[in-house]
PDB file of N, CA and C in Angstrom:
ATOM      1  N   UNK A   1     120.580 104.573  85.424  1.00  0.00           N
ATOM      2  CA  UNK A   1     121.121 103.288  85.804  1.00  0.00           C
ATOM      3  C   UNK A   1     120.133 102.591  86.741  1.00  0.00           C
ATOM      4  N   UNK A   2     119.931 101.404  86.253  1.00  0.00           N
ATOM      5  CA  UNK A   2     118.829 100.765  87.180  1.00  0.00           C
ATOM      6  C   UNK A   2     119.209 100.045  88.700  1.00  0.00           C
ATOM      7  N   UNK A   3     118.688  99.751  89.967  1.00  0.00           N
ATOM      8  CA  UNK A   3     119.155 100.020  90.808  1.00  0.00           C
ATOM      9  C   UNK A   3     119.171  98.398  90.891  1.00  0.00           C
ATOM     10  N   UNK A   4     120.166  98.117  91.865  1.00  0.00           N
ATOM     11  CA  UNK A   4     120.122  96.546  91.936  1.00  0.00           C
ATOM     12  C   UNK A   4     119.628  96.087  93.022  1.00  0.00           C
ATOM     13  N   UNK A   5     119.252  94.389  92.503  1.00  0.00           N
ATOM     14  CA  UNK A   5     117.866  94.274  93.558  1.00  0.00           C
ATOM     15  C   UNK A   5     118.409  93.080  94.792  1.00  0.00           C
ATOM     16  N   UNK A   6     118.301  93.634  95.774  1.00  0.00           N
ATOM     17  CA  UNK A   6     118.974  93.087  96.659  1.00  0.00           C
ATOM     18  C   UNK A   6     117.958  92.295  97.804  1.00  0.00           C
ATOM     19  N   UNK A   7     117.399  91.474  97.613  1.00  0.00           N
ATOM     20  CA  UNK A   7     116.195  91.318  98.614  1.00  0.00           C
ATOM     21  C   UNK A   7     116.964  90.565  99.940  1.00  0.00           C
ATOM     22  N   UNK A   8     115.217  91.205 100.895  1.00  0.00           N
ATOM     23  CA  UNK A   8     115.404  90.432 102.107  1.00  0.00           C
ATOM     24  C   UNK A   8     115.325  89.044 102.504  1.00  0.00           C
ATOM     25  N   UNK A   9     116.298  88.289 102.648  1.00  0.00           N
ATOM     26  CA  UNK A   9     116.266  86.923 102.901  1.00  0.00           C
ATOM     27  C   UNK A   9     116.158  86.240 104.020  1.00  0.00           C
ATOM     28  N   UNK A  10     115.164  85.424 104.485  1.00  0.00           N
ATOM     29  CA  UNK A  10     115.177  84.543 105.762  1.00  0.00           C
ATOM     30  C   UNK A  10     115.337  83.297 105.674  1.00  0.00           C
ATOM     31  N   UNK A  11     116.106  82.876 106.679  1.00  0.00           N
ATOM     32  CA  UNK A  11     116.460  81.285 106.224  1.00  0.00           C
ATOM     33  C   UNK A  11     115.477  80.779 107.675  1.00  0.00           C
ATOM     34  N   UNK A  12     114.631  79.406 107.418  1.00  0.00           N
ATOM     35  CA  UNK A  12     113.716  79.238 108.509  1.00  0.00           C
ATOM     36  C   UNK A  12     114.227  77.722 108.025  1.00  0.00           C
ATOM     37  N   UNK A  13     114.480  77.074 109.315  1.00  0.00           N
ATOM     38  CA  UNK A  13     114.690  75.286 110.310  1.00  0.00           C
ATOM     39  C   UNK A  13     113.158  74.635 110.187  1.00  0.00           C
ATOM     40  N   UNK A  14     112.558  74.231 109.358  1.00  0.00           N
ATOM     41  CA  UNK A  14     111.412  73.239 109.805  1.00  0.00           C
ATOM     42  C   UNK A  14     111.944  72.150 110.696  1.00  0.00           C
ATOM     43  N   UNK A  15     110.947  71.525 111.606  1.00  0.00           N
ATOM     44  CA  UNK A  15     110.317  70.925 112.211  1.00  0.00           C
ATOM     45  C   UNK A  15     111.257  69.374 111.667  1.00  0.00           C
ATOM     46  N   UNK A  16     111.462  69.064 110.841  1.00  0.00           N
ATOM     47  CA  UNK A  16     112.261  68.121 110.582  1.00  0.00           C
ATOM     48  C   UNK A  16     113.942  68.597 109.953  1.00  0.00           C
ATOM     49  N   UNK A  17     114.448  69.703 110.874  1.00  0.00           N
ATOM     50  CA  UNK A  17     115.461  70.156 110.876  1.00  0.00           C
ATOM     51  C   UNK A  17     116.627  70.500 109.117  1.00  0.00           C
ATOM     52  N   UNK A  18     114.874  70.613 108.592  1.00  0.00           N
ATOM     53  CA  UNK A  18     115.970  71.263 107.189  1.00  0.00           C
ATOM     54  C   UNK A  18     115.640  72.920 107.240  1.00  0.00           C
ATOM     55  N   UNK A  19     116.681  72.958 106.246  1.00  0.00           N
ATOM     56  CA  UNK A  19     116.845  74.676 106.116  1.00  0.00           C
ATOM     57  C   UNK A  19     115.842  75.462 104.844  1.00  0.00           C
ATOM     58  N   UNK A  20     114.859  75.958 105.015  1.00  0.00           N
ATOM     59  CA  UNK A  20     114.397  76.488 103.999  1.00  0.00           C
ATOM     60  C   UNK A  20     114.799  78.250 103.613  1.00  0.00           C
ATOM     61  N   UNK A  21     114.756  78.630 102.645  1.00  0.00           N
ATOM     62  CA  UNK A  21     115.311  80.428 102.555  1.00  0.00           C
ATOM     63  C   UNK A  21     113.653  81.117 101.722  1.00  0.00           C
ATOM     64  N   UNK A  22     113.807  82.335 101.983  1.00  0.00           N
ATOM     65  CA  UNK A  22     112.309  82.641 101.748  1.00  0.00           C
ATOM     66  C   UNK A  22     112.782  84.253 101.694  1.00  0.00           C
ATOM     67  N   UNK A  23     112.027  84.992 100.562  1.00  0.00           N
ATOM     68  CA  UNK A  23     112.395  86.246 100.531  1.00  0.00           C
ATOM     69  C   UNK A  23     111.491  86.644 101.321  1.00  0.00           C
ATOM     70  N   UNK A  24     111.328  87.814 102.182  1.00  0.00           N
ATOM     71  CA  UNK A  24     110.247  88.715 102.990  1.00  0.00           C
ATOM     72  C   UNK A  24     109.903  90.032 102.312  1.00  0.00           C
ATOM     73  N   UNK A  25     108.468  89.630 101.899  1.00  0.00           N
ATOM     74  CA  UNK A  25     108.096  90.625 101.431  1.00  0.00           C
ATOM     75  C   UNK A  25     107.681  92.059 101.451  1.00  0.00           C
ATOM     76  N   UNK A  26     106.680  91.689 103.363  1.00  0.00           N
ATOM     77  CA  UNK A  26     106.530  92.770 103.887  1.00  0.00           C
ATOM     78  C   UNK A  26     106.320  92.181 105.434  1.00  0.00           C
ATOM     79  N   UNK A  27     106.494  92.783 106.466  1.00  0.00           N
ATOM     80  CA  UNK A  27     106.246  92.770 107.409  1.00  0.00           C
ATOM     81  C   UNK A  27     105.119  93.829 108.497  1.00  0.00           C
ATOM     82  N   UNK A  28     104.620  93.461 109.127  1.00  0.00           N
ATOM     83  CA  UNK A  28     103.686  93.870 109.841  1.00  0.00           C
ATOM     84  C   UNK A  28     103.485  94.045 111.391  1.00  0.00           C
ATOM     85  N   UNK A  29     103.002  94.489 112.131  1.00  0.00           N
ATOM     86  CA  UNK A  29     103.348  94.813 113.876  1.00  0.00           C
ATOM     87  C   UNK A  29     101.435  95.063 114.124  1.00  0.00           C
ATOM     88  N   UNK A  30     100.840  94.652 114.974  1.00  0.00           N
ATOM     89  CA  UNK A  30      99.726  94.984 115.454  1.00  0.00           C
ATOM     90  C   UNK A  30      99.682  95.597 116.891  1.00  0.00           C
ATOM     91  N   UNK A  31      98.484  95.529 118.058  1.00  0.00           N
ATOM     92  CA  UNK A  31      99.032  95.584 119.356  1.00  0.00           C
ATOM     93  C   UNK A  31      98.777  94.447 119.737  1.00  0.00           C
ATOM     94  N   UNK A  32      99.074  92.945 118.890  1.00  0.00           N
ATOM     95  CA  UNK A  32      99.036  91.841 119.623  1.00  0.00           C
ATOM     96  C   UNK A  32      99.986  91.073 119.329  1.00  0.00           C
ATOM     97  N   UNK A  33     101.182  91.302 117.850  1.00  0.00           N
ATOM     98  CA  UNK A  33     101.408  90.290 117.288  1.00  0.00           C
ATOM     99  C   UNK A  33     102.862  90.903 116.306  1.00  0.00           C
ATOM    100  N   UNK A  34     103.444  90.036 115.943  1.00  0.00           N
ATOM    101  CA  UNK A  34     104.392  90.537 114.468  1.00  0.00           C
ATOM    102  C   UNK A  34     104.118  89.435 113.589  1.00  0.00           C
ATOM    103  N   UNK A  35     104.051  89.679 112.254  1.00  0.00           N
ATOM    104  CA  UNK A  35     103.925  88.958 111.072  1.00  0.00           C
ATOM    105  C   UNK A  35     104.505  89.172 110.323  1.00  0.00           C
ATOM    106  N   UNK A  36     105.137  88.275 109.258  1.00  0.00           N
ATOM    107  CA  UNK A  36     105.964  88.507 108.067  1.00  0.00           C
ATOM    108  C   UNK A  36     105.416  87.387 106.826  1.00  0.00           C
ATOM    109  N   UNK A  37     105.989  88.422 105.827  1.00  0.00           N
ATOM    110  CA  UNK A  37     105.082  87.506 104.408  1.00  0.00           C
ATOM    111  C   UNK A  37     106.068  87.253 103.173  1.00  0.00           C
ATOM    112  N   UNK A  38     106.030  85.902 103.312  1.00  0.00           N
ATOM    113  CA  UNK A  38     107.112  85.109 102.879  1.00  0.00           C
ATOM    114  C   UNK A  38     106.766  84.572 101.649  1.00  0.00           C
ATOM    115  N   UNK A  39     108.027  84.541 100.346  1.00  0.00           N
ATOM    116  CA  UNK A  39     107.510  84.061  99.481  1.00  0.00           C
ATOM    117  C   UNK A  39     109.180  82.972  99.253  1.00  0.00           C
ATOM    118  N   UNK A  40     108.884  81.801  98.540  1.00  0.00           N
ATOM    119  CA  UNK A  40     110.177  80.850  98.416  1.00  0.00           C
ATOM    120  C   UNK A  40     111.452  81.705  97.689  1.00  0.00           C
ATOM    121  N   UNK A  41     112.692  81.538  98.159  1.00  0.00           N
ATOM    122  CA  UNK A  41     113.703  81.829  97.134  1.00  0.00           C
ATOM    123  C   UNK A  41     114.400  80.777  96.403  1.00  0.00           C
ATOM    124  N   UNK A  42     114.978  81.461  95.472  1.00  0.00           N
ATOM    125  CA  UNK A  42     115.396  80.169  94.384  1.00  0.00           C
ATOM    126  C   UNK A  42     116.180  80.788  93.526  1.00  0.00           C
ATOM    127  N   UNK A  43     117.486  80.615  93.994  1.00  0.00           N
ATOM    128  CA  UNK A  43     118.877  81.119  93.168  1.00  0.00           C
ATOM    129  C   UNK A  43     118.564  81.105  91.537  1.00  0.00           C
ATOM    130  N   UNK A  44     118.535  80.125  91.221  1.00  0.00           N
ATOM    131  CA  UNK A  44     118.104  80.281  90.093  1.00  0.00           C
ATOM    132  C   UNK A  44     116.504  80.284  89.118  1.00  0.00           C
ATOM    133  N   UNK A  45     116.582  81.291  88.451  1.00  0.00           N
ATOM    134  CA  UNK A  45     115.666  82.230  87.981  1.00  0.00           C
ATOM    135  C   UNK A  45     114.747  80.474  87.359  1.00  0.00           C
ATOM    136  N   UNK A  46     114.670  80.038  86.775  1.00  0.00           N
ATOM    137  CA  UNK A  46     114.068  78.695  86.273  1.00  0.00           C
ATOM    138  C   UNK A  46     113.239  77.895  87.570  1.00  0.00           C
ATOM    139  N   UNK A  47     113.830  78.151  88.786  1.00  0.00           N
ATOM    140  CA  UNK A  47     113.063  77.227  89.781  1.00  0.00           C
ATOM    141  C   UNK A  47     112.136  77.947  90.108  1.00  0.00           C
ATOM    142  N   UNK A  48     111.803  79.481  89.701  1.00  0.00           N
ATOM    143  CA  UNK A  48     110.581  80.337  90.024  1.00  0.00           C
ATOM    144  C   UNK A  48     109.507  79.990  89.315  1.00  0.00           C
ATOM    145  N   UNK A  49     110.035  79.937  87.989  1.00  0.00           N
ATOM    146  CA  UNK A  49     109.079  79.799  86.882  1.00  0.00           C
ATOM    147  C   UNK A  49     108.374  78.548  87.519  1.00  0.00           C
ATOM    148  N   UNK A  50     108.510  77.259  88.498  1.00  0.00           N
ATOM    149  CA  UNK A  50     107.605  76.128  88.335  1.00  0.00           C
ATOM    150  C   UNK A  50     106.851  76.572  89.761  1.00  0.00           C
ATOM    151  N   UNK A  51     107.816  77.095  90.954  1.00  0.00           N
ATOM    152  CA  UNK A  51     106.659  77.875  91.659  1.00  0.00           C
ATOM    153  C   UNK A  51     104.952  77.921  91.098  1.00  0.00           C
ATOM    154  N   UNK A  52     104.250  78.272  92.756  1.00  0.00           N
ATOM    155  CA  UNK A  52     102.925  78.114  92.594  1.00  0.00           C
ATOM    156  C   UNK A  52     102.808  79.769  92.794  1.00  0.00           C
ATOM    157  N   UNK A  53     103.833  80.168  93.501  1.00  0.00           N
ATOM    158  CA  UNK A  53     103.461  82.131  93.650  1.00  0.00           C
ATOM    159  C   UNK A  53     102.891  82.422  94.865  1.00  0.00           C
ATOM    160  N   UNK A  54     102.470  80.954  95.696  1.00  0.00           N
ATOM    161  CA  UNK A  54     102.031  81.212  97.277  1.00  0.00           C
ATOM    162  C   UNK A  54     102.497  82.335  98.476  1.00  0.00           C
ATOM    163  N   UNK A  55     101.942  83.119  98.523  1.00  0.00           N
ATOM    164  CA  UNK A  55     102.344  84.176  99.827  1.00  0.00           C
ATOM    165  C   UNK A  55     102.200  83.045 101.444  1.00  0.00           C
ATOM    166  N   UNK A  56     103.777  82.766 101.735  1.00  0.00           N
ATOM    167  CA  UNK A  56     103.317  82.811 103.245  1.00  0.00           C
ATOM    168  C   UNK A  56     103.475  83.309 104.599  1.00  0.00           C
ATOM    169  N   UNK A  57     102.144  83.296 105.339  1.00  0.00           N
ATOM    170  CA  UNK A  57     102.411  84.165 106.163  1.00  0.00           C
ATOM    171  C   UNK A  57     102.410  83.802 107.889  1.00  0.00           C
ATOM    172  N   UNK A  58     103.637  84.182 108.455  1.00  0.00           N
ATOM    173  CA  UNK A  58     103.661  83.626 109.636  1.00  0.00           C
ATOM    174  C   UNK A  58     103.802  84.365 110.674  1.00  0.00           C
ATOM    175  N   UNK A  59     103.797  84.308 111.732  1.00  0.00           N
ATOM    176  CA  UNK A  59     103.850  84.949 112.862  1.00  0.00           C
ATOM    177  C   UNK A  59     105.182  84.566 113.855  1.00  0.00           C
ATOM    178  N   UNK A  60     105.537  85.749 114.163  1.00  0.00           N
ATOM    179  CA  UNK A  60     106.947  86.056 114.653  1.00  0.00           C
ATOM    180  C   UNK A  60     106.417  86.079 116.101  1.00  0.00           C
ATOM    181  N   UNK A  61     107.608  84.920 116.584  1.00  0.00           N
ATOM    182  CA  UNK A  61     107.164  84.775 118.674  1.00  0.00           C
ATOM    183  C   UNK A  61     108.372  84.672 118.697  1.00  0.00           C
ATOM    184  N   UNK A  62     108.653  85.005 120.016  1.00  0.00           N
ATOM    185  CA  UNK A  62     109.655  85.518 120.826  1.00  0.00           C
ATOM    186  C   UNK A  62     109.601  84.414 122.294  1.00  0.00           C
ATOM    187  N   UNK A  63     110.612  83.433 122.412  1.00  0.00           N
ATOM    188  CA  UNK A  63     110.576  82.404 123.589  1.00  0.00           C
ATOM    189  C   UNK A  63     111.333  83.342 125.078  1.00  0.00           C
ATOM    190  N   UNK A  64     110.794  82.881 125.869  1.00  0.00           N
ATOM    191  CA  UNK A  64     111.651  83.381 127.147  1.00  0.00           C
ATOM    192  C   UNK A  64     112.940  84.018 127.017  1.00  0.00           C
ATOM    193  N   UNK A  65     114.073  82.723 126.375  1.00  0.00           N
ATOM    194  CA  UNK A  65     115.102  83.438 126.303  1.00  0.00           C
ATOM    195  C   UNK A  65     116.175  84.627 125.047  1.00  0.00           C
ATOM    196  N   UNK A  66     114.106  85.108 124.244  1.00  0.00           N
ATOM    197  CA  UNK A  66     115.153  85.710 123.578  1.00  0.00           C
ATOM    198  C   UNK A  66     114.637  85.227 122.075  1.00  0.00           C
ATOM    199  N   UNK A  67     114.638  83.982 122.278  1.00  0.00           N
ATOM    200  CA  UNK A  67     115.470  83.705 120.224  1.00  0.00           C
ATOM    201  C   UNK A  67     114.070  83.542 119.682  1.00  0.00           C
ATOM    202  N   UNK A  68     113.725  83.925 118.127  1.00  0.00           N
ATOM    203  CA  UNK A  68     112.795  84.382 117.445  1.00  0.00           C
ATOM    204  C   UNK A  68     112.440  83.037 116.763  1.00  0.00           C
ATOM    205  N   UNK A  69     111.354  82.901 116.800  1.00  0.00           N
ATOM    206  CA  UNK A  69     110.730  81.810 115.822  1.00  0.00           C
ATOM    207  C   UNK A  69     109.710  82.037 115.080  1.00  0.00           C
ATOM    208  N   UNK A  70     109.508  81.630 113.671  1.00  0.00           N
ATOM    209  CA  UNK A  70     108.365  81.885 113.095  1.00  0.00           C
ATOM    210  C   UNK A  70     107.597  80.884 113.225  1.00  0.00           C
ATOM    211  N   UNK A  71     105.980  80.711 113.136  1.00  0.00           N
ATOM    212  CA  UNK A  71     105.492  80.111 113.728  1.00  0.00           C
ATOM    213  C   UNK A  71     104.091  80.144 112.784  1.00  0.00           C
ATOM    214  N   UNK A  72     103.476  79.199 111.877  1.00  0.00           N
ATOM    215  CA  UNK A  72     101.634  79.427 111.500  1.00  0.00           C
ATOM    216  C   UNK A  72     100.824  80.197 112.318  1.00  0.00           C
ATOM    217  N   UNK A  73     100.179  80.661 111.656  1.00  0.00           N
ATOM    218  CA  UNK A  73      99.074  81.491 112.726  1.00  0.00           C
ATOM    219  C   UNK A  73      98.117  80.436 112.569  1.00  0.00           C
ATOM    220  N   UNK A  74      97.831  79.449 113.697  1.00  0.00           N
ATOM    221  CA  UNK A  74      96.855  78.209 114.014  1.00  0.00           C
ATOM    222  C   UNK A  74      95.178  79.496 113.882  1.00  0.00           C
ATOM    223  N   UNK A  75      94.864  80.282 114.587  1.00  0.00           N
ATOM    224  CA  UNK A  75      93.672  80.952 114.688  1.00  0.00           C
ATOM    225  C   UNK A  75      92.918  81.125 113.309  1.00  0.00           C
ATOM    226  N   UNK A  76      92.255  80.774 112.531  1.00  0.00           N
ATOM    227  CA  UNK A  76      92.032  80.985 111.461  1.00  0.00           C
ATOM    228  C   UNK A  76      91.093  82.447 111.461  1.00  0.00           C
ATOM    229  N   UNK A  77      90.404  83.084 112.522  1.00  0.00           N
ATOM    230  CA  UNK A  77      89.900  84.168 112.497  1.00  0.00           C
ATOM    231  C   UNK A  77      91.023  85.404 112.578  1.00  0.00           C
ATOM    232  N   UNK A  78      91.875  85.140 113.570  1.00  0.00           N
ATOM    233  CA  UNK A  78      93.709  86.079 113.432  1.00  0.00           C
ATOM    234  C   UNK A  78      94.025  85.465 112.017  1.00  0.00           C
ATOM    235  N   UNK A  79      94.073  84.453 111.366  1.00  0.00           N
ATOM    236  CA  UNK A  79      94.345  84.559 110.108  1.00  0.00           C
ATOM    237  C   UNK A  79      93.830  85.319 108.651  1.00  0.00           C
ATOM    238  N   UNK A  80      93.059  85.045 108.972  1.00  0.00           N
ATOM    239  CA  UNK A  80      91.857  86.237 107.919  1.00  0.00           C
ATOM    240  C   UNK A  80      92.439  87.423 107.775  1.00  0.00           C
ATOM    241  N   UNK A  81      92.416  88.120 108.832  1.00  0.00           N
ATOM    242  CA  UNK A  81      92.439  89.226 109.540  1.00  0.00           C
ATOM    243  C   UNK A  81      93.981  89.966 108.774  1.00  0.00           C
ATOM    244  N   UNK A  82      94.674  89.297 109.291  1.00  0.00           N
ATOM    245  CA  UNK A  82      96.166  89.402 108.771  1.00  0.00           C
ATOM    246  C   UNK A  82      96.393  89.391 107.371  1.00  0.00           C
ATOM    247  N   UNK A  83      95.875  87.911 107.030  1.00  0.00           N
ATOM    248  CA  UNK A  83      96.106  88.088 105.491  1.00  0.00           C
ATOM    249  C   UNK A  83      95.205  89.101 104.723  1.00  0.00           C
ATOM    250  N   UNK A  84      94.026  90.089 105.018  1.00  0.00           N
ATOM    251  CA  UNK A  84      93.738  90.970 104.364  1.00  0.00           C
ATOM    252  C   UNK A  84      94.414  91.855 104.506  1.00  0.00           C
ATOM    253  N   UNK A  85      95.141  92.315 105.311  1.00  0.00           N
ATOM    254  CA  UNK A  85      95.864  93.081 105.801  1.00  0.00           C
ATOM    255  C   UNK A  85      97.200  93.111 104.749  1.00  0.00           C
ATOM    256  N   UNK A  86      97.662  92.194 104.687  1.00  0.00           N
ATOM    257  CA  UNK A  86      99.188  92.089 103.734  1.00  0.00           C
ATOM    258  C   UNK A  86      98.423  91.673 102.641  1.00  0.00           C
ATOM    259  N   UNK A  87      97.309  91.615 101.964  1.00  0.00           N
ATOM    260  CA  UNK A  87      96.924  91.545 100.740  1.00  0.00           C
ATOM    261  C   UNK A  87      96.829  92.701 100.124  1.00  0.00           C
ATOM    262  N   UNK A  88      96.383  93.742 101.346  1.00  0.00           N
ATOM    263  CA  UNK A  88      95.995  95.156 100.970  1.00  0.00           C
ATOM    264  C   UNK A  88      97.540  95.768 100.818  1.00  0.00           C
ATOM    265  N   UNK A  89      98.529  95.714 101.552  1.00  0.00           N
ATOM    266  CA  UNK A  89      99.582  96.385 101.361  1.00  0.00           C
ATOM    267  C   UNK A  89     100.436  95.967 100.108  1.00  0.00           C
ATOM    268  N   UNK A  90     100.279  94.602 100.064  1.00  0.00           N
ATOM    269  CA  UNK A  90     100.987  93.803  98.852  1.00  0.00           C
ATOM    270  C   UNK A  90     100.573  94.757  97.431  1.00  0.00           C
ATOM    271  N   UNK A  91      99.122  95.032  97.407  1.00  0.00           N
ATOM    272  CA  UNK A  91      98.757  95.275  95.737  1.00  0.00           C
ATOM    273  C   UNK A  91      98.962  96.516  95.852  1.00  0.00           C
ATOM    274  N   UNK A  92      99.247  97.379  96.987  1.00  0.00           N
ATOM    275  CA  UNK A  92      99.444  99.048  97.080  1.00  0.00           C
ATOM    276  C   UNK A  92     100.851  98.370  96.353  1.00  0.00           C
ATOM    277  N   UNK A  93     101.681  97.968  96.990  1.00  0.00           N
ATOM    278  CA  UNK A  93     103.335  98.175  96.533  1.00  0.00           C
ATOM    279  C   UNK A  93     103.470  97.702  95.512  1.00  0.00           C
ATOM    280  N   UNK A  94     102.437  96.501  94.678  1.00  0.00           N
ATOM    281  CA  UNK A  94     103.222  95.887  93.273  1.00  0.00           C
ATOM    282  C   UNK A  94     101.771  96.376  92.598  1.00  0.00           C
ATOM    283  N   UNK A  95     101.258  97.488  93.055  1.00  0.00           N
ATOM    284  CA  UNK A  95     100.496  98.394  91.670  1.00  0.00           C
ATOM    285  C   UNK A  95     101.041  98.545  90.491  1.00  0.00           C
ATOM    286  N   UNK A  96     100.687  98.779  89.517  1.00  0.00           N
ATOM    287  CA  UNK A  96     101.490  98.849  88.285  1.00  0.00           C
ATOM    288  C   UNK A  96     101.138 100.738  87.984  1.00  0.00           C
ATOM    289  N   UNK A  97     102.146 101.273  87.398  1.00  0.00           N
ATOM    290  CA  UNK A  97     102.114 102.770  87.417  1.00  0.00           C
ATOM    291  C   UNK A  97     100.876 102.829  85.962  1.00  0.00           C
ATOM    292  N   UNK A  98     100.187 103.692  85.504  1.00  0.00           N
ATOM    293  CA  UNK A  98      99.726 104.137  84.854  1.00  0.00           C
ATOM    294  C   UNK A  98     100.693 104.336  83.512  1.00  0.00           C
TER     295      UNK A  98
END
């Protein structure tokens, strides 16, 4: 029996106060930083198909009191860095078996 697929969902507030939802693909921890790698969700299976397939990846901060925001990684050298990082883990996990 095949197992059912239940993914991780984040719902993220842009900047002009709409709601976007985004499955998380993988997440990451350094000794400087947390990151998570986000790809769009879309209830229905047809709004994937016009998708571009973009991985994005943002960085998880933590404000004074607490509440979590995701946030661009502005550094484009911390960006590099990261995204090889979840590029490398990405193709370990969606390897295809032999």
């Amino acid at each position: 029996m095949a197992e059912e697929y239940n993914p991780d969902l984040v719902s993220v507030v842009d900047d002009n106060g709409v709601e976007h939802t985004f499955e998380e693909l993988d997440r990451i921890e350094t000794d400087n930083a947390r990151y998570v790698a986000l790809v769009p969700y879309y209830e229905k299976p047809e709004d994937l198909l016009e998708d571009d397939g973009e991985v994005i990846i943002l960085k998880v901060v933590e404000d004074e009191n607490g509440d979590t925001f995701l946030c661009p990684i502005d550094d484009g050298k911390e960006f590099d860095e990261i995204q090889k990082i979840f590029e490398e883990r990405l193709a370990d996990l969606f390897e295809e078996e032999d």
